[in-house]
Protein backbone atom coordinates (compact mmCIF):
# COMPACT_ATOMS: atom_id res chain seq x y z
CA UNK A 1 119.49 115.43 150.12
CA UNK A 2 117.25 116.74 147.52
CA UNK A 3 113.24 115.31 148.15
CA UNK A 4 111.57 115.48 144.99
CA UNK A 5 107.96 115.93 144.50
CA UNK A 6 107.54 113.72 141.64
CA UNK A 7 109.35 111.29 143.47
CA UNK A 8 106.94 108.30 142.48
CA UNK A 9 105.62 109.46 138.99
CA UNK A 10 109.30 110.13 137.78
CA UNK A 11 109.30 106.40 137.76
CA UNK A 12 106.73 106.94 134.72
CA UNK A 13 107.63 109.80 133.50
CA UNK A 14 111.18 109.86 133.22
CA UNK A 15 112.82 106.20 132.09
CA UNK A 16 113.00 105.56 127.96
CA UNK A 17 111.47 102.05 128.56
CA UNK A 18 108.50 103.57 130.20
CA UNK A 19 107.80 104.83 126.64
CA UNK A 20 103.93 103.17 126.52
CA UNK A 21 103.26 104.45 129.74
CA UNK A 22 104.50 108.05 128.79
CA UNK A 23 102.22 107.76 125.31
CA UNK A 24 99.16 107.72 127.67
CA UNK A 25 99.74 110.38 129.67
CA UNK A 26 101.02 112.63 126.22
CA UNK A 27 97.05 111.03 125.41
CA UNK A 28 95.54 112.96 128.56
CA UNK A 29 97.01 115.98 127.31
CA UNK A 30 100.02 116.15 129.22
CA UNK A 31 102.92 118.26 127.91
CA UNK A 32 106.76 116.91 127.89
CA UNK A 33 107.07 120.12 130.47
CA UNK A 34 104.58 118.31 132.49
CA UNK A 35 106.47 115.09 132.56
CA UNK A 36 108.67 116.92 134.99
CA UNK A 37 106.21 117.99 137.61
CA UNK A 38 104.93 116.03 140.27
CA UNK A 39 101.18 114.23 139.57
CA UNK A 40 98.59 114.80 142.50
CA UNK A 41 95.28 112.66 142.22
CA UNK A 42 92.38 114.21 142.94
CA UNK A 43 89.78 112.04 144.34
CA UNK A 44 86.18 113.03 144.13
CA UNK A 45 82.76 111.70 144.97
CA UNK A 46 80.80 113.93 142.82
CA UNK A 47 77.08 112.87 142.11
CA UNK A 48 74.54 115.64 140.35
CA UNK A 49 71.54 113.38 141.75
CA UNK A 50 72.10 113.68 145.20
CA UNK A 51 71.91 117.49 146.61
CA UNK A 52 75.14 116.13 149.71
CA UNK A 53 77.45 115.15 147.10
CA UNK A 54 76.37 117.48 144.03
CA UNK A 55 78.83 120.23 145.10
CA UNK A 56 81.86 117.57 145.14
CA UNK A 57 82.62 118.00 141.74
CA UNK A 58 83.28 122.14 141.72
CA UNK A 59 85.47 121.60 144.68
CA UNK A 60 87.47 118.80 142.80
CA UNK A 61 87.57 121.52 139.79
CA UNK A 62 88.56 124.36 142.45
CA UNK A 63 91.57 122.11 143.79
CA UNK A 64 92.90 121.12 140.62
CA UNK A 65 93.19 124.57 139.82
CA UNK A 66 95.44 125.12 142.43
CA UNK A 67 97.73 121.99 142.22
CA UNK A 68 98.01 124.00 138.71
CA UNK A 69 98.92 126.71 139.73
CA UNK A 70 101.18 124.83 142.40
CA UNK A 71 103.04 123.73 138.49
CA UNK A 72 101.92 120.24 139.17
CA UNK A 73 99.35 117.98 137.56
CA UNK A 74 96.47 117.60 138.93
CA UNK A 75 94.27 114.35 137.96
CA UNK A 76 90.76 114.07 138.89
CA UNK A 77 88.87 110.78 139.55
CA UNK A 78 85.88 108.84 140.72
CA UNK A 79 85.42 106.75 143.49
């Protein structure tokens, strides 16, 4: 038995009738190559005007590079 990394975004990514779904993603400026590799979100709680958090955002930058070079997607986000 195989365990797939994109098991739960292959549920997007892959199906024909998922076709809107897919459109957004192609609109983030994900290739049809990346439609095959697993999607990681990247939560961060970034905020430039407070010195705790200001550093929150380079380290969300930092680990997206490496799900990248992992060859998955990496998708940042707020909280």
């Amino acid at each position: 038995m195989t365990n797939l990394l994109n098991k739960y975004s292959s549920r997007i990514t892959q199906p024909k009738l998922q076709g809107a779904s897919q459109a957004m993603l192609y609109g983030t400026g994900m290739t049809a190559a990346d439609m095959d590799k697993a999607q990681v979100g990247i939560a961060s709680v970034w905020y430039e005007g407070n010195t705790c958090n200001m550093h929150l955002l380079d380290l969300a930058e930092k680990v997206k590079a490496g799900v990248t070079s992992a060859d998955m997607v990496g998708m940042r986000f707020n909280t």
